[in-house]
PDB file of N, CA and C in Angstrom:
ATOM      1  N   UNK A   1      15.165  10.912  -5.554  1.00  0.00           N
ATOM      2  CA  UNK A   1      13.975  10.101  -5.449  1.00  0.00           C
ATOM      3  C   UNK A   1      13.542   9.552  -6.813  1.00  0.00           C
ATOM      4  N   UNK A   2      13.645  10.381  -8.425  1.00  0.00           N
ATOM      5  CA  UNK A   2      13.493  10.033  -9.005  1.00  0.00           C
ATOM      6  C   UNK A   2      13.947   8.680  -9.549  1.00  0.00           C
ATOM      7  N   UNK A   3      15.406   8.699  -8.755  1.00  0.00           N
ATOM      8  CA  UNK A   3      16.470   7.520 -10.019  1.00  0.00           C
ATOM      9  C   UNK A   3      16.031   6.524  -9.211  1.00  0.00           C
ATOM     10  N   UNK A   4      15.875   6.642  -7.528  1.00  0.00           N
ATOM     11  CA  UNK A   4      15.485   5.692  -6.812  1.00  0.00           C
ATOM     12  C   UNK A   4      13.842   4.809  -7.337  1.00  0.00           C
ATOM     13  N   UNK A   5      13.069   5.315  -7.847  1.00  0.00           N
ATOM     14  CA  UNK A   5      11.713   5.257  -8.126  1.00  0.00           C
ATOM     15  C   UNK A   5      11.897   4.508  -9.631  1.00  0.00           C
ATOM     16  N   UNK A   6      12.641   4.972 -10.695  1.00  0.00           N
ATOM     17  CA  UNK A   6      12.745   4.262 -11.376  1.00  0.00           C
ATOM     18  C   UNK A   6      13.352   2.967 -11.708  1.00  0.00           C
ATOM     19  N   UNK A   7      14.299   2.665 -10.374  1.00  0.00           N
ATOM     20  CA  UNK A   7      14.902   1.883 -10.529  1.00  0.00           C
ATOM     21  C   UNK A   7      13.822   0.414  -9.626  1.00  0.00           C
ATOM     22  N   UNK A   8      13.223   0.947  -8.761  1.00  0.00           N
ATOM     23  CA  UNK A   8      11.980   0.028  -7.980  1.00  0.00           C
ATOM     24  C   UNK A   8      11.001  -0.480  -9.516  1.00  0.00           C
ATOM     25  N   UNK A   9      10.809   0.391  -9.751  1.00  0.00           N
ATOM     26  CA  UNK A   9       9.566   0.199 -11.241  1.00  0.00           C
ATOM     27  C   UNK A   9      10.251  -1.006 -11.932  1.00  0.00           C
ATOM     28  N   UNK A  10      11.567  -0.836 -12.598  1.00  0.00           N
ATOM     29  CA  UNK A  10      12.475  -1.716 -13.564  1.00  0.00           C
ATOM     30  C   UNK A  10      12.369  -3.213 -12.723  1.00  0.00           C
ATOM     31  N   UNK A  11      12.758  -2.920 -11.500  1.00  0.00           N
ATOM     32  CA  UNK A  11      12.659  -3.782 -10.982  1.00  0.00           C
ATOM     33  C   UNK A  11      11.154  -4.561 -10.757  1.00  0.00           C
ATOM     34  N   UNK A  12      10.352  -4.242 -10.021  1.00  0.00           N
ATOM     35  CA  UNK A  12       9.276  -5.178 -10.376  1.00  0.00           C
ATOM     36  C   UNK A  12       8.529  -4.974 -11.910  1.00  0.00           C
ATOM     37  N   UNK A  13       9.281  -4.591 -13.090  1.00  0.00           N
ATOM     38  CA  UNK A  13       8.536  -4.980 -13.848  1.00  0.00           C
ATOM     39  C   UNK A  13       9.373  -6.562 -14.089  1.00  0.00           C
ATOM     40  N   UNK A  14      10.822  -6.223 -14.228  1.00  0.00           N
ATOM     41  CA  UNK A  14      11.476  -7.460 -14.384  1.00  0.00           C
ATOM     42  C   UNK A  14      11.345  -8.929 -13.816  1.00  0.00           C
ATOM     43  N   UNK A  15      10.850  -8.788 -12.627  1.00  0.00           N
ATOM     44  CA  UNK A  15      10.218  -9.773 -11.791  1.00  0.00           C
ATOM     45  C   UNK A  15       9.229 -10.076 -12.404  1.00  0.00           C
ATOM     46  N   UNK A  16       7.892  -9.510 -12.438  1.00  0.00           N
ATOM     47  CA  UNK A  16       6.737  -9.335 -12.695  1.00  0.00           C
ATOM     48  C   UNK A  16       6.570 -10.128 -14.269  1.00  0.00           C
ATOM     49  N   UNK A  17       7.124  -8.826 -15.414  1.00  0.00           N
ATOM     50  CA  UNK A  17       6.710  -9.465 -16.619  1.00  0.00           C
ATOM     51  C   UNK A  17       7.630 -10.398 -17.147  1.00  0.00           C
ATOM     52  N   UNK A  18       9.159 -10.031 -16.858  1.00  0.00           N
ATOM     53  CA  UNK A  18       9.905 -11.243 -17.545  1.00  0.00           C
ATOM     54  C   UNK A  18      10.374 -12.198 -16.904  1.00  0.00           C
ATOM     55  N   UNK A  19      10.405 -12.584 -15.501  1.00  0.00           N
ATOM     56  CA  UNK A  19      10.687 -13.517 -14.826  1.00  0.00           C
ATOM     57  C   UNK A  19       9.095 -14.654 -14.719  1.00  0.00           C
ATOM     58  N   UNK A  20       7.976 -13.590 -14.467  1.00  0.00           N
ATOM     59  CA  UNK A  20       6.583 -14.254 -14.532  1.00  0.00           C
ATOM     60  C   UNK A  20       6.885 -14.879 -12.594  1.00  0.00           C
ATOM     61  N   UNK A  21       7.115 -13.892 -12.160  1.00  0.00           N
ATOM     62  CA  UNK A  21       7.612 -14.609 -10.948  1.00  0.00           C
ATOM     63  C   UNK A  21       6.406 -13.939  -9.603  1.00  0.00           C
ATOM     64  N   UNK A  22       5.593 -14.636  -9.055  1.00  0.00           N
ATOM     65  CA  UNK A  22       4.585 -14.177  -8.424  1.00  0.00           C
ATOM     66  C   UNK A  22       4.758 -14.711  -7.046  1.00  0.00           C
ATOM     67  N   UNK A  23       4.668 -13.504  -5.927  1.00  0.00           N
ATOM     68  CA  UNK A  23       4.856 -13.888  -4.591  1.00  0.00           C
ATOM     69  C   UNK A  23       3.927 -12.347  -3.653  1.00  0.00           C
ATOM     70  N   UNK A  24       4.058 -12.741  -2.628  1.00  0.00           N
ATOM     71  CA  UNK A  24       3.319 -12.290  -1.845  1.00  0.00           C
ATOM     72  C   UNK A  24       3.868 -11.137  -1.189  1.00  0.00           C
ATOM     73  N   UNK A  25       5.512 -11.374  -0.881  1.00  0.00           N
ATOM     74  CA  UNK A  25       6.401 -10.193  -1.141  1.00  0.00           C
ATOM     75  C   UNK A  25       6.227  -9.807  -1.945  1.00  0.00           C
ATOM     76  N   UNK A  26       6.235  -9.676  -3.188  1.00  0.00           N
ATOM     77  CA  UNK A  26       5.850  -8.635  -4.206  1.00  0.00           C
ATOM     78  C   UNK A  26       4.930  -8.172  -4.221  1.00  0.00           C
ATOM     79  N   UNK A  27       3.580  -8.258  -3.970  1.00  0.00           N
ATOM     80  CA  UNK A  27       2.462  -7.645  -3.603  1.00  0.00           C
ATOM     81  C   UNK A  27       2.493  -6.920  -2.508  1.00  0.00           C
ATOM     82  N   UNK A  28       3.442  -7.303  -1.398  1.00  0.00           N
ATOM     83  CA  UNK A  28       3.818  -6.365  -0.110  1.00  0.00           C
ATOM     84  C   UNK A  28       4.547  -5.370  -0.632  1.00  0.00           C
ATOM     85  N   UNK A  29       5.429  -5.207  -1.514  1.00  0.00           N
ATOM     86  CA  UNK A  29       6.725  -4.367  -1.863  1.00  0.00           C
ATOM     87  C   UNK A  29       5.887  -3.435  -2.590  1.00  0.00           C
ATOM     88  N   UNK A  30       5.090  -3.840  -3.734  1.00  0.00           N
ATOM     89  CA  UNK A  30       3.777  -2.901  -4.501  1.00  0.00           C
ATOM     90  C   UNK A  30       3.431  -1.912  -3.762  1.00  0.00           C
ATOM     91  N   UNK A  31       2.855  -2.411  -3.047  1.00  0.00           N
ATOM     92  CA  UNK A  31       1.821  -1.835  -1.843  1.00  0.00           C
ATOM     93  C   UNK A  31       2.565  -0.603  -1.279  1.00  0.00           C
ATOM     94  N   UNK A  32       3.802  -0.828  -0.314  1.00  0.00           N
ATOM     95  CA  UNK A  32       4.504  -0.277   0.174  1.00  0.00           C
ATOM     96  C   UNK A  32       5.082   0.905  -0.755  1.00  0.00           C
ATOM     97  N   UNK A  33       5.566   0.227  -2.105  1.00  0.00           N
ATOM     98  CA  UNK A  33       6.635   1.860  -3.061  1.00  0.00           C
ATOM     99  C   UNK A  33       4.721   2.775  -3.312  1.00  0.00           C
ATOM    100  N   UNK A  34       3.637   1.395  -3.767  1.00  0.00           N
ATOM    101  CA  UNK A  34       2.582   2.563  -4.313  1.00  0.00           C
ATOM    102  C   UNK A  34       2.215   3.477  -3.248  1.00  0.00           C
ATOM    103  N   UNK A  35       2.759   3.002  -2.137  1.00  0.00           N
ATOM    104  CA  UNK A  35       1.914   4.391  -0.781  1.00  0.00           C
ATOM    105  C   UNK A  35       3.432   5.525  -0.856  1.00  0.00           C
ATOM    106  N   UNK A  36       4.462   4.833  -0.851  1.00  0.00           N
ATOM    107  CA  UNK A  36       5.512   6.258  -1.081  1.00  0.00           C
ATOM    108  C   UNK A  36       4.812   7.026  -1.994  1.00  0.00           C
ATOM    109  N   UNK A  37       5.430   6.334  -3.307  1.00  0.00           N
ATOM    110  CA  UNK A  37       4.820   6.929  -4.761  1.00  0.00           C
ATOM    111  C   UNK A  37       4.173   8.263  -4.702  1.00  0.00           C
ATOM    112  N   UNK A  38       2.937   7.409  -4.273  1.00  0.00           N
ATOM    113  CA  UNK A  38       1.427   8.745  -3.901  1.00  0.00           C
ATOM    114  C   UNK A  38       2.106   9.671  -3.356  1.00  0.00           C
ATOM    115  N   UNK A  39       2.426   9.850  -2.421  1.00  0.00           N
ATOM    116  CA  UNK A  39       2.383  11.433  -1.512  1.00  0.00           C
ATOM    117  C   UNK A  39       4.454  11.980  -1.874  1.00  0.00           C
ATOM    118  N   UNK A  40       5.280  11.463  -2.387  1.00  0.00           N
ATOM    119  CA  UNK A  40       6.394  11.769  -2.662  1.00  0.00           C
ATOM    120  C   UNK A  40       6.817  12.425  -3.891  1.00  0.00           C
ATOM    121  N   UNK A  41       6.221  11.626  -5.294  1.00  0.00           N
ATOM    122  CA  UNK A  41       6.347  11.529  -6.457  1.00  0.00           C
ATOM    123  C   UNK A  41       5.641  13.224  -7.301  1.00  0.00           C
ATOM    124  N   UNK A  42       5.957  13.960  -7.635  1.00  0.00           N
ATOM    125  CA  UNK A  42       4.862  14.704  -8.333  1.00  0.00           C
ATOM    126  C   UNK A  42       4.449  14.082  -9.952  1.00  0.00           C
ATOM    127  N   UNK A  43       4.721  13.095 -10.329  1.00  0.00           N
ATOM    128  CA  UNK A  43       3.971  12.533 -11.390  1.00  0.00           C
ATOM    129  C   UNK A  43       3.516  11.531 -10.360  1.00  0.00           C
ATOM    130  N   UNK A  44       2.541  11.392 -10.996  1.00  0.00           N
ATOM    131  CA  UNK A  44       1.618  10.110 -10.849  1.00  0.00           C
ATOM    132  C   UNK A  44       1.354   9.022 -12.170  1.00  0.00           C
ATOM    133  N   UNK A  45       2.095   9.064 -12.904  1.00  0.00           N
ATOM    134  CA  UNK A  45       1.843   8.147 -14.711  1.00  0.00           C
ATOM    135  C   UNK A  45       1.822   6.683 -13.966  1.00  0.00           C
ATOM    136  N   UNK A  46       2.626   6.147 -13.212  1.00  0.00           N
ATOM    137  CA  UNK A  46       2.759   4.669 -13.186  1.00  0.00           C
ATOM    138  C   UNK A  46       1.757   4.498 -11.108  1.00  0.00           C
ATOM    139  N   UNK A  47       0.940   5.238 -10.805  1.00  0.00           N
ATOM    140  CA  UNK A  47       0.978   4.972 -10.299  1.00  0.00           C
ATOM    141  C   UNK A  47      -0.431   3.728 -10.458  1.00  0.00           C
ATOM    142  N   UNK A  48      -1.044   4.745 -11.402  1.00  0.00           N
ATOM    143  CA  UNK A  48      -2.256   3.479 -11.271  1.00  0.00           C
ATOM    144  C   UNK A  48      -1.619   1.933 -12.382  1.00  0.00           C
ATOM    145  N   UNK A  49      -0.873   2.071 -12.929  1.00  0.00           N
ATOM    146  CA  UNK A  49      -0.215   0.723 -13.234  1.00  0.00           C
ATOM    147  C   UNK A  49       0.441   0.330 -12.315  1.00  0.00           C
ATOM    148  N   UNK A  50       0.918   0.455 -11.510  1.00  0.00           N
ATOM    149  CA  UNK A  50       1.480  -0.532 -10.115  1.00  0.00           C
ATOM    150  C   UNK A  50       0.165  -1.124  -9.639  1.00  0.00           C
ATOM    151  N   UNK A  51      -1.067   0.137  -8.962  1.00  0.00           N
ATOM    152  CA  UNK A  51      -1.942  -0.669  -8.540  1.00  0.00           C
ATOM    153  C   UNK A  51      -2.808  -1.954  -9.120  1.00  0.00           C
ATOM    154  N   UNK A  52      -2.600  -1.841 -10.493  1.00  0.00           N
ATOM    155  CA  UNK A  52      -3.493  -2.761 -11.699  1.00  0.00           C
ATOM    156  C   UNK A  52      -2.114  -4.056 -11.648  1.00  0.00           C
ATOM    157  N   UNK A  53      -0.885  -3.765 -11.395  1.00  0.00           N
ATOM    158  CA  UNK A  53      -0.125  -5.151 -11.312  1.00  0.00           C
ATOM    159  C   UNK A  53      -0.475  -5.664 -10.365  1.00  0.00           C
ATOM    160  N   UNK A  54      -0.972  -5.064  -8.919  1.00  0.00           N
ATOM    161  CA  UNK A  54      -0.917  -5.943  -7.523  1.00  0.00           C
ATOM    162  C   UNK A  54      -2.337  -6.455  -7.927  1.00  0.00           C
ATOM    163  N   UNK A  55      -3.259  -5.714  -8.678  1.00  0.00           N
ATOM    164  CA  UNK A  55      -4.701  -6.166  -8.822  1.00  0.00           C
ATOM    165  C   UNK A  55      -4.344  -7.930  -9.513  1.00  0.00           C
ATOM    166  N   UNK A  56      -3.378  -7.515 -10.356  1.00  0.00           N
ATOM    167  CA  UNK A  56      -3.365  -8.839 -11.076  1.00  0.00           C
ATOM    168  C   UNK A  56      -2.978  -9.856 -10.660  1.00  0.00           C
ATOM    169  N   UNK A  57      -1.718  -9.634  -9.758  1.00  0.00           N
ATOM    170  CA  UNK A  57      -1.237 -10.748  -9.006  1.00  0.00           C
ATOM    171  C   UNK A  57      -2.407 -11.361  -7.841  1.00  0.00           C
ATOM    172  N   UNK A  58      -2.904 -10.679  -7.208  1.00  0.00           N
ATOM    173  CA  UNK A  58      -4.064 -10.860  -6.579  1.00  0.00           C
ATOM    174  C   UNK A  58      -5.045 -11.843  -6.838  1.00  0.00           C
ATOM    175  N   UNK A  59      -5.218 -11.925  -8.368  1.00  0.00           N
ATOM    176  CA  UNK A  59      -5.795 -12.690  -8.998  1.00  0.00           C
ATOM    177  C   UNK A  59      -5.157 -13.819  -9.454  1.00  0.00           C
ATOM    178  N   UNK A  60      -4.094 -13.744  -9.870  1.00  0.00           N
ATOM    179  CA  UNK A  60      -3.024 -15.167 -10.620  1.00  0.00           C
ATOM    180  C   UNK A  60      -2.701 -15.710  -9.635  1.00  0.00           C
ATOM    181  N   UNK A  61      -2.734 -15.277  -8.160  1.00  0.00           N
ATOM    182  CA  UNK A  61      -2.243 -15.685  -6.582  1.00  0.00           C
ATOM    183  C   UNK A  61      -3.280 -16.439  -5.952  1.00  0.00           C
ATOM    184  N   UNK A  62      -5.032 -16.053  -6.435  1.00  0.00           N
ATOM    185  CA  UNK A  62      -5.964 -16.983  -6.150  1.00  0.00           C
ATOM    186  C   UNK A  62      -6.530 -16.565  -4.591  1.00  0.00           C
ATOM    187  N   UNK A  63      -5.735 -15.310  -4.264  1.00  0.00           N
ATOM    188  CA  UNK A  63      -6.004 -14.594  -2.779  1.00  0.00           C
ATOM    189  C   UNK A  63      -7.620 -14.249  -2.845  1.00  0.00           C
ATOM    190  N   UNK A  64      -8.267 -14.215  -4.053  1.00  0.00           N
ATOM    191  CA  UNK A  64      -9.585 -12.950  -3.621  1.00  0.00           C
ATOM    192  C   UNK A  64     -10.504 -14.242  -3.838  1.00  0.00           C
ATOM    193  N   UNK A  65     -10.266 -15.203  -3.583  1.00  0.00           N
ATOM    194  CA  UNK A  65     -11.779 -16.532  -3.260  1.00  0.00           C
ATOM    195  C   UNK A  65     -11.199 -17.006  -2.261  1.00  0.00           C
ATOM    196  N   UNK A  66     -12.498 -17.570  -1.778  1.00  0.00           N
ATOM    197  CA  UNK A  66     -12.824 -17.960  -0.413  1.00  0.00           C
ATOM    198  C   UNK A  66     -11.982 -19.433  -0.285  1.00  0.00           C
ATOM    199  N   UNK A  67     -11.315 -19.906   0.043  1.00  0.00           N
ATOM    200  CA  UNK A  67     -10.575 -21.566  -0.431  1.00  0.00           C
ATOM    201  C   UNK A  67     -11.245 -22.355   0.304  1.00  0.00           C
ATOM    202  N   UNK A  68     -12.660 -21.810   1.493  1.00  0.00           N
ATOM    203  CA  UNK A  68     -13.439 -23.284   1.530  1.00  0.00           C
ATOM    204  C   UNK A  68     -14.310 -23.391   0.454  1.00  0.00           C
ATOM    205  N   UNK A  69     -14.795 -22.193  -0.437  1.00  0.00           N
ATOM    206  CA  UNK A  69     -15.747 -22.709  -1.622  1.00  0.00           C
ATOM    207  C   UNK A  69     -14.531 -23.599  -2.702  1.00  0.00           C
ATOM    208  N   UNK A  70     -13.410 -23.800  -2.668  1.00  0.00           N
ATOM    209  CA  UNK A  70     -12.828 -24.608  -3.567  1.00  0.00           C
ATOM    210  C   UNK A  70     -13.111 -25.862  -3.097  1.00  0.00           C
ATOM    211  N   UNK A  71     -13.053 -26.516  -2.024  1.00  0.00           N
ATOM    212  CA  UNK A  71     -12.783 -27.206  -1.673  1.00  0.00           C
ATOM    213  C   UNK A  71     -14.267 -27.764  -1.839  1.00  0.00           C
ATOM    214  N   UNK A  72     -15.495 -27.683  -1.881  1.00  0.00           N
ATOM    215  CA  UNK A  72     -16.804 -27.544  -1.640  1.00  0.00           C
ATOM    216  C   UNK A  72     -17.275 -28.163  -3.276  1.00  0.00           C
ATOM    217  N   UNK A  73     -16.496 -27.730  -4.474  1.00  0.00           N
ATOM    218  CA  UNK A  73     -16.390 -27.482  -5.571  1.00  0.00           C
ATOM    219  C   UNK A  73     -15.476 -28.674  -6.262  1.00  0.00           C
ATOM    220  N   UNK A  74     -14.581 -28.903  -5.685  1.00  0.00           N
ATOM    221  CA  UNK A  74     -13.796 -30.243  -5.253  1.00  0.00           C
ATOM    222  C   UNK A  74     -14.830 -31.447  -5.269  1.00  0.00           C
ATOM    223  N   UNK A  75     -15.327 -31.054  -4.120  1.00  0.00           N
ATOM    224  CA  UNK A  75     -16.028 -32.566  -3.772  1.00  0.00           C
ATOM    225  C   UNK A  75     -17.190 -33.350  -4.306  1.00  0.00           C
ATOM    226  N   UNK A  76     -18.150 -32.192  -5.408  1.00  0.00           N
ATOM    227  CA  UNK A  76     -18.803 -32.476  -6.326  1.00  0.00           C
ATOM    228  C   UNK A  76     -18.071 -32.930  -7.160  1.00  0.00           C
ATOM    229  N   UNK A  77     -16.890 -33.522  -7.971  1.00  0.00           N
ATOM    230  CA  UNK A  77     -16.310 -33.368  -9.055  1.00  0.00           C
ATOM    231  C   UNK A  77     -15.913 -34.981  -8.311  1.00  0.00           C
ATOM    232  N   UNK A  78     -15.700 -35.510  -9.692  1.00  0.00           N
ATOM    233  CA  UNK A  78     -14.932 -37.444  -9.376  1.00  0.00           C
ATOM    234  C   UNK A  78     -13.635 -36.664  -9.572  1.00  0.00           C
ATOM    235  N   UNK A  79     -13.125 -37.562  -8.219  1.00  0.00           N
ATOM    236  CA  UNK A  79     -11.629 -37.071  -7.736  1.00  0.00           C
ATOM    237  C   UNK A  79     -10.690 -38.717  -7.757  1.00  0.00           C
ATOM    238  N   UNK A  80     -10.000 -38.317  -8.503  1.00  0.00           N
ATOM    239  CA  UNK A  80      -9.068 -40.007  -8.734  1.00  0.00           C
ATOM    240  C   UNK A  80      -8.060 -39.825  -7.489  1.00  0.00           C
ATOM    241  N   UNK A  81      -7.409 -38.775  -7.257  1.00  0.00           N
ATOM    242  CA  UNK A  81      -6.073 -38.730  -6.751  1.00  0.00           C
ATOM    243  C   UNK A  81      -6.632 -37.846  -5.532  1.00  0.00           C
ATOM    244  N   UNK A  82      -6.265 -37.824  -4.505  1.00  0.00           N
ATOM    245  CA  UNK A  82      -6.903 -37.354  -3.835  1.00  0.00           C
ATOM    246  C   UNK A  82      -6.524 -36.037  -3.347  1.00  0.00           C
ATOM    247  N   UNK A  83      -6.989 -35.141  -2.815  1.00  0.00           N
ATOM    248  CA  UNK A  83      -6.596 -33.784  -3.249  1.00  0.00           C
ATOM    249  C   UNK A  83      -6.106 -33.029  -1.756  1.00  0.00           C
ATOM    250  N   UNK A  84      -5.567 -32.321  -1.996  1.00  0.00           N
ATOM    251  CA  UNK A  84      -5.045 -31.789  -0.576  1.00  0.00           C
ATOM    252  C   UNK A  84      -6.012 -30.772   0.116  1.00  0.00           C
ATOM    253  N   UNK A  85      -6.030 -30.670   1.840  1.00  0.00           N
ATOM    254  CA  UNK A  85      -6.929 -29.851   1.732  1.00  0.00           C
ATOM    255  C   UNK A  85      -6.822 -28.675   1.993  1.00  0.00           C
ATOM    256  N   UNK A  86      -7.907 -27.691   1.658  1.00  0.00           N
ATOM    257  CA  UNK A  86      -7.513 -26.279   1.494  1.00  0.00           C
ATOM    258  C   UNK A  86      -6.890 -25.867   2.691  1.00  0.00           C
ATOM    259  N   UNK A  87      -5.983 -24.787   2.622  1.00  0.00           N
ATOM    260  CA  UNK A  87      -5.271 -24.285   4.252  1.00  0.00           C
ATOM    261  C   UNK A  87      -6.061 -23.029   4.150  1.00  0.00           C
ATOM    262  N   UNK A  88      -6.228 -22.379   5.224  1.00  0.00           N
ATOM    263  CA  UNK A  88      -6.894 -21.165   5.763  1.00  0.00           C
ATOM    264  C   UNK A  88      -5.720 -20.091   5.073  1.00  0.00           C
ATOM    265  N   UNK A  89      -6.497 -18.800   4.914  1.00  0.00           N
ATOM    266  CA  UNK A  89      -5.379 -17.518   4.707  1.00  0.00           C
ATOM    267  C   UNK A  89      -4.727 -17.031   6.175  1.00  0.00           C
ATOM    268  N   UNK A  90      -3.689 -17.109   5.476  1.00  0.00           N
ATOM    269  CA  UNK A  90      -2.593 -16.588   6.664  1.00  0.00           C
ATOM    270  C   UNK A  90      -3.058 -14.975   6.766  1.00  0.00           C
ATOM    271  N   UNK A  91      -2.799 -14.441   7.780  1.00  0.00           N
ATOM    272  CA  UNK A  91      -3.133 -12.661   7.892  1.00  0.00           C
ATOM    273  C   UNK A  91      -2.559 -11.964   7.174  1.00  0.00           C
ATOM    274  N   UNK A  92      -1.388 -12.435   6.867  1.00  0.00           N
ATOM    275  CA  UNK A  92      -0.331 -11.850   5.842  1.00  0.00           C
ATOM    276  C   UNK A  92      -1.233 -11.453   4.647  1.00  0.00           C
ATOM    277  N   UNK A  93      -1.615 -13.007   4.062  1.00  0.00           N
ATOM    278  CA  UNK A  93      -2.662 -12.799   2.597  1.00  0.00           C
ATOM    279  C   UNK A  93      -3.508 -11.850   2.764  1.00  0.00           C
ATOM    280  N   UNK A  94      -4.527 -12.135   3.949  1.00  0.00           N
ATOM    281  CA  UNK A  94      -5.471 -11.244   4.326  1.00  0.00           C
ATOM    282  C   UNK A  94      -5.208  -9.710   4.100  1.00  0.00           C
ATOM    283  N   UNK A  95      -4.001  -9.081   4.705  1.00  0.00           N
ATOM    284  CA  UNK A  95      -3.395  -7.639   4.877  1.00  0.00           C
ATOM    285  C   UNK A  95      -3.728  -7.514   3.445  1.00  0.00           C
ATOM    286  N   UNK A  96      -2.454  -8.270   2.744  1.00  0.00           N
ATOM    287  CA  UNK A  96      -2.389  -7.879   1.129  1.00  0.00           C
ATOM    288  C   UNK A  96      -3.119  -7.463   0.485  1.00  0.00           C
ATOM    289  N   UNK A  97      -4.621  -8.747   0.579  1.00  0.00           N
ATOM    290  CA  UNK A  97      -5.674  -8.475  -0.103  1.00  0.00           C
ATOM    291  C   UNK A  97      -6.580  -6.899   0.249  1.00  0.00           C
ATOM    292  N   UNK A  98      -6.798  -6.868   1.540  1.00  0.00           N
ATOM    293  CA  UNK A  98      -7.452  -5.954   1.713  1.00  0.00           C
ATOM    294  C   UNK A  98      -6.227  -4.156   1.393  1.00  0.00           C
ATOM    295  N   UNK A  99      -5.106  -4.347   1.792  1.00  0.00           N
ATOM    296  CA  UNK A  99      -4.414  -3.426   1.207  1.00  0.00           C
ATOM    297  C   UNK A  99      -4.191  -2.938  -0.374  1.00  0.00           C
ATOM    298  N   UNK A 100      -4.622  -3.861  -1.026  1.00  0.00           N
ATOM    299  CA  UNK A 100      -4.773  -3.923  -2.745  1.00  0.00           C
ATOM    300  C   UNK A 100      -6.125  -3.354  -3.278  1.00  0.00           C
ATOM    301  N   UNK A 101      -7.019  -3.590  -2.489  1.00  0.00           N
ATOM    302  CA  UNK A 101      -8.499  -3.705  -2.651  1.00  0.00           C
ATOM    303  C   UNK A 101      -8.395  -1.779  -2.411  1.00  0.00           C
ATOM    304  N   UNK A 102      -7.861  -1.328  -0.999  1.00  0.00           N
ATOM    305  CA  UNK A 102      -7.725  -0.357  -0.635  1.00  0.00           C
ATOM    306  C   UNK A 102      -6.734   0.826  -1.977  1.00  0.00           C
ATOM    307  N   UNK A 103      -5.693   0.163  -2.475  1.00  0.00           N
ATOM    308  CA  UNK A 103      -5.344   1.166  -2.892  1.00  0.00           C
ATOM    309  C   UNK A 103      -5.921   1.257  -4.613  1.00  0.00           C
ATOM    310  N   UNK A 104      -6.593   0.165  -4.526  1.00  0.00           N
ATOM    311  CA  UNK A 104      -7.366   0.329  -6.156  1.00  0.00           C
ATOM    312  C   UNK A 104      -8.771   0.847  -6.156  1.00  0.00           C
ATOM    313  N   UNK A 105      -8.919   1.293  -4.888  1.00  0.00           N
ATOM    314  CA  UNK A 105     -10.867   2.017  -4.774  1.00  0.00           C
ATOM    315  C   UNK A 105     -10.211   3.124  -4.361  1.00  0.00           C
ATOM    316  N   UNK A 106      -9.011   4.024  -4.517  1.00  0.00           N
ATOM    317  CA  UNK A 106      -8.893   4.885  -4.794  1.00  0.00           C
ATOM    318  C   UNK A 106      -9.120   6.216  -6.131  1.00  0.00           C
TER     319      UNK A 106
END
């Protein structure tokens, strides 16, 4: 379990910090090794840094605002080109977010 665990970590750090590569699968995959992690692992060192990466992507992903206040925010502003309009969160996002939210108010 160990070599397996370190080799998940390498891996989304490589994604994460040196690719700079941000997706929603990866916030699913987070989620998923940080709930093994917890109850498998007897260290816990990286676990609250996994949860602080999904926190971040969360944020660089633009998941934790509302996308009709963008759009609202938009329309006060002189718009030359005209702008696309916001799409609703898929449940998927939704899960994520609230699964991230969940394992960082731990």
């Amino acid at each position: 379990m160990w070599g397996q665990s370190r080799g998940v970590i390498k891996h989304i750090c490589d994604v994460m910090l040196v690719r700079s590569e941000r997706s929603l699968n990866l916030i699913q995959g987070i989620l998923v090794f940080s709930g093994f992690y917890h109850y498998f692992c007897m260290s816990h060192a990286h676990f609250n840094n996994l949860v602080h990466l999904a926190v971040s992507l969360v944020g660089d992903m633009d998941l934790s605002t509302c996308p009709n206040l963008k759009s609202r925010e938009r329309h006060h502003r002189l718009v030359l080109v005209r702008a696309e309009e916001p799409r609703p969160r898929t449940n998927e996002e939704r899960r994520a977010l609230l699964g991230v939210w969940y394992m960082s108010s731990k």
